[in-house]
Protein backbone atom coordinates (compact mmCIF):
# COMPACT_ATOMS: atom_id res chain seq x y z
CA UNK A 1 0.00 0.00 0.00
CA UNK A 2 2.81 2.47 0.90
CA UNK A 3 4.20 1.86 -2.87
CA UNK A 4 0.67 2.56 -4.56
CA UNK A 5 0.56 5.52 -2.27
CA UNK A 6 4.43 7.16 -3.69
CA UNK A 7 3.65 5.87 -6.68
CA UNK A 8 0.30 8.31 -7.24
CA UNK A 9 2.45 11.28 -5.54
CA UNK A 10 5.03 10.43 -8.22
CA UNK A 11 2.35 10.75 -10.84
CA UNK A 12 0.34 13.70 -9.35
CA UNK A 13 4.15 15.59 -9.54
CA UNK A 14 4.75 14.16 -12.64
CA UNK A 15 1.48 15.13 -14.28
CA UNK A 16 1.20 18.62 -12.51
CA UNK A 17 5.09 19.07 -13.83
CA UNK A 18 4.01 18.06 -17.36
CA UNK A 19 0.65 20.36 -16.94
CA UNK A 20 2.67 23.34 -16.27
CA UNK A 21 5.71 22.95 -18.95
CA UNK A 22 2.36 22.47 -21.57
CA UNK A 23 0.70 25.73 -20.12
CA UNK A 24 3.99 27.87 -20.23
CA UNK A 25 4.97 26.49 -23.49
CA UNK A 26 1.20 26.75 -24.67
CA UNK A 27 1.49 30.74 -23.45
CA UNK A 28 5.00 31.29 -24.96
CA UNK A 29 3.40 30.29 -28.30
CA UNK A 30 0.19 32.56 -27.69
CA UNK A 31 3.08 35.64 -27.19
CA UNK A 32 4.83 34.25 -30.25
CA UNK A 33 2.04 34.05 -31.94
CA UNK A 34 0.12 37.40 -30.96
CA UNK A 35 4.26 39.18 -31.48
CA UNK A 36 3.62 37.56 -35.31
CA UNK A 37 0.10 38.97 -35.97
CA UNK A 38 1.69 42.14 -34.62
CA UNK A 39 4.94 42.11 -37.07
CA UNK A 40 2.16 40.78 -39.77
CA UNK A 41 -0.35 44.33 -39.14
CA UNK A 42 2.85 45.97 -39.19
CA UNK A 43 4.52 44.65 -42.38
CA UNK A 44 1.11 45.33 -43.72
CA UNK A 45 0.67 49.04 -42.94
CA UNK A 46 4.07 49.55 -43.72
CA UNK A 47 3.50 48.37 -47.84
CA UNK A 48 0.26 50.27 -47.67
CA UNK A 49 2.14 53.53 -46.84
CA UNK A 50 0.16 53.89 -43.37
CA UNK A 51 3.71 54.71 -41.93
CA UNK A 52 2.17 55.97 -38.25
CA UNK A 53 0.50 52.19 -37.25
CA UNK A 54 3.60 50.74 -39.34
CA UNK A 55 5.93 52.64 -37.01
CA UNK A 56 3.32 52.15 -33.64
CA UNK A 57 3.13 48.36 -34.36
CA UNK A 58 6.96 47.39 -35.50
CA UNK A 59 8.30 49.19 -32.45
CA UNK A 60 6.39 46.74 -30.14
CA UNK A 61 7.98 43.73 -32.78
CA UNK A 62 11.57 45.31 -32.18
CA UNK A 63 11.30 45.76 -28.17
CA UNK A 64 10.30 41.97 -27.94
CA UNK A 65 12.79 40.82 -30.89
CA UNK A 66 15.58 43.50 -31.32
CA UNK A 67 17.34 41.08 -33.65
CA UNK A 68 14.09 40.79 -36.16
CA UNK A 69 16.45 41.91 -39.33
CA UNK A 70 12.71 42.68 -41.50
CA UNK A 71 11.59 44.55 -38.45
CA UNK A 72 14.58 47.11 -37.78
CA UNK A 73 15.27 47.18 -41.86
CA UNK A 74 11.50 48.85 -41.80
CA UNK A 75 12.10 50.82 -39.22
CA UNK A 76 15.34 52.52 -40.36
CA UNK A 77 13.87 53.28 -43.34
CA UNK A 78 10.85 54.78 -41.32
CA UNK A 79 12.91 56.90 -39.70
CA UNK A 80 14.97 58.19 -42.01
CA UNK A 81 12.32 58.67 -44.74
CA UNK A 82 8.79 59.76 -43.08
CA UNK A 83 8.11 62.89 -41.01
CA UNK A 84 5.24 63.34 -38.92
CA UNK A 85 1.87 64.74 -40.50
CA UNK A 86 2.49 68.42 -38.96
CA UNK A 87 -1.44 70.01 -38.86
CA UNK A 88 -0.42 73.33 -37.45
CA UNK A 89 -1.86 76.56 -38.77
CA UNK A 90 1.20 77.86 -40.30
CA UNK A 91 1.69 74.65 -42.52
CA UNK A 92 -2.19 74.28 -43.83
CA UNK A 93 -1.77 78.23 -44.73
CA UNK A 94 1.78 76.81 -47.02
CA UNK A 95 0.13 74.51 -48.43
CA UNK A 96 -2.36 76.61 -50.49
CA UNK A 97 -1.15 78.59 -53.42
CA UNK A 98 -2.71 81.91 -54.20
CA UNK A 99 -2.31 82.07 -58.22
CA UNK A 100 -3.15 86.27 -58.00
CA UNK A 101 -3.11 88.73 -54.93
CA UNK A 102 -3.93 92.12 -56.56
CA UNK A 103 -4.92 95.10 -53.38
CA UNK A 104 -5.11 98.58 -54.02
CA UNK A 105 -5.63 101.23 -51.32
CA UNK A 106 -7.41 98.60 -49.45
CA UNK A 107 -8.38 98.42 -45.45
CA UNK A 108 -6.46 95.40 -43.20
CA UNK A 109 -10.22 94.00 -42.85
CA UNK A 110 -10.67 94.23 -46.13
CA UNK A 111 -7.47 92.63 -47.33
CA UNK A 112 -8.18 89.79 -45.04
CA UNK A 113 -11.59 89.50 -46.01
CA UNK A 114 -9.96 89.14 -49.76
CA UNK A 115 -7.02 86.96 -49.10
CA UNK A 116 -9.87 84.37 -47.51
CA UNK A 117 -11.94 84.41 -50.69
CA UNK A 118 -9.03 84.02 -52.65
CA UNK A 119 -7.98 80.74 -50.15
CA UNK A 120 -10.91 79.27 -50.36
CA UNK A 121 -11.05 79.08 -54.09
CA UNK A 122 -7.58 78.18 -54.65
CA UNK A 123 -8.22 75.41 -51.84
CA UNK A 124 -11.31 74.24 -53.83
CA UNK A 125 -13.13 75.25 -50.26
CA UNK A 126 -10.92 72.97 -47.77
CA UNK A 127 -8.74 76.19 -46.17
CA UNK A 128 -10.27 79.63 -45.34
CA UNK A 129 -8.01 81.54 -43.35
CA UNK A 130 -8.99 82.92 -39.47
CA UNK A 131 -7.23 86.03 -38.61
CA UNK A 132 -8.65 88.13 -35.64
CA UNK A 133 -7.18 92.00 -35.91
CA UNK A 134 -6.97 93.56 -32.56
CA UNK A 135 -7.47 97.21 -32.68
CA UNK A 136 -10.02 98.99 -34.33
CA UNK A 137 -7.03 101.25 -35.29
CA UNK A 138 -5.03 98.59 -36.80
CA UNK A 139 -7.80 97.01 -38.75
CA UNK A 140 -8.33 100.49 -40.64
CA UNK A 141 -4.60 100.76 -42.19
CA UNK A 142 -4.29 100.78 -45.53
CA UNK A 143 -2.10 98.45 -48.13
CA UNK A 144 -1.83 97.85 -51.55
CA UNK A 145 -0.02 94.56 -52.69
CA UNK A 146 0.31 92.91 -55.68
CA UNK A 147 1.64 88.84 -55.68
CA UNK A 148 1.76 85.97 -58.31
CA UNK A 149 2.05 82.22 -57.18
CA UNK A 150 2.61 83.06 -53.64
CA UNK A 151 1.95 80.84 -50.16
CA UNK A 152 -1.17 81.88 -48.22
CA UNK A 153 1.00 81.99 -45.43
CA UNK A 154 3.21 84.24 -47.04
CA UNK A 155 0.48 86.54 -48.38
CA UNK A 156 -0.65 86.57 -44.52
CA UNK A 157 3.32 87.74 -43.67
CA UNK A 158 3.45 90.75 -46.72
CA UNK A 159 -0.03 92.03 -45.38
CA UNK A 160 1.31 92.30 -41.33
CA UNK A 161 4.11 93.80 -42.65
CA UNK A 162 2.98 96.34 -44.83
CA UNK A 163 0.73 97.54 -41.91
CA UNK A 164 3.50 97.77 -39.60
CA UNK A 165 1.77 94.46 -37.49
CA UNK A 166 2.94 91.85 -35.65
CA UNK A 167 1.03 88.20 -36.54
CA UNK A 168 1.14 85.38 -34.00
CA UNK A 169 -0.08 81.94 -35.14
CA UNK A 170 -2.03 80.20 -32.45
CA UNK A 171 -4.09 77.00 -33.07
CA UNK A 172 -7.20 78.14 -34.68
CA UNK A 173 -6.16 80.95 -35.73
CA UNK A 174 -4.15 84.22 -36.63
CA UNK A 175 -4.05 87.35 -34.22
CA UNK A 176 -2.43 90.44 -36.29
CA UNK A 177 -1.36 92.94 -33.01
CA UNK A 178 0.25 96.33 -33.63
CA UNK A 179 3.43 96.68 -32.95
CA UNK A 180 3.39 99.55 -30.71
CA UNK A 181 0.88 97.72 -28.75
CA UNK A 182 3.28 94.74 -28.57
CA UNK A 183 6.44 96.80 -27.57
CA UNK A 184 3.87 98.70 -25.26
CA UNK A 185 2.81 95.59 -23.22
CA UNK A 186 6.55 94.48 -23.19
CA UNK A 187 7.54 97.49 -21.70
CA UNK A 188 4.53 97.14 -19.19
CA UNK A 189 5.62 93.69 -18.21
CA UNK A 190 9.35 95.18 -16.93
């Protein structure tokens, strides 16, 4: 009876031993598997030119598997190749070209009021331009300009300037200051 009894401790070790080396090697193969479909949505992005998730997912790939050669080859060219979509102000107002600015004796307001016509045409109706103009004083000055082929955001920078104003880009939109008021509140500041 004693022998029956060591012999079904041997086999309850023996089976929970052989339980747990199946469970561990059952979860490595889950990670392996789940770091695969990973390196798989990856690889997939990557060829469809979705470089964000191709960058998001092959990142997790290389932390688990630094030596994955198809992993970092993707990612070095990631990095040296792609830059970030940037969606600030500034660069929306680059990317539309104003074919004709033509201003003659014309307010600030009104300038504005022309330069955002002109952007929304040239934009096919995708980027109209928000400038606030603080002062009532400021927003009377008067500019003529004349461009060809020129950057909204550069039409935006001839128009401050010729009115002696100051434009700051925040993220909605563009405040044109005067610069007396700006070196006024400077000096305030001190």
């Amino acid at each position: 009876m004693k022998t029956s009894l060591i012999g079904s401790k041997v086999s309850t070790a023996v089976m929970f031993l052989t339980t747990a080396l199946f469970m561990s090697a059952a979860g490595f193969s889950a990670k392996a598997e789940d770091l695969n479909a990973v390196y798989q949505q990856g690889r997939a992005a990557y060829y469809k030119g979705d470089l964000d998730t191709a960058y998001r997912l092959l990142s997790r790939v290389a932390a688990a598997n630094p030596k994955h050669a198809e992993t970092a080859s993707m990612l070095a060219y990631i990095r040296a190749n792609y830059q970030p979509k940037d969606n600030s102000l500034k660069n929306q107002y680059a990317a539309v070209t104003l074919p004709k600015v033509q201003m003659d004796d014309v307010t600030l307001t009104e300038a504005i009021e022309g330069l955002r016509a002109l952007s929304k045409n040239a934009s096919g109706g995708k980027v109209t331009p928000n400038v606030i103009v603080k002062g009532e004083e400021l927003a009377k000055r008067k500019l003529s300009l004349s461009l060809a082929n020129v950057p909204l955001d550069e039409a935006l920078n001839y128009v401050t300037q010729l009115v002696e104003a100051k434009a700051t880009y925040d993220k909605h939109a563009v405040i044109l200051t005067s610069q007396a008021d700006t070196v006024t509140s400077a000096v305030e500041t001190k």
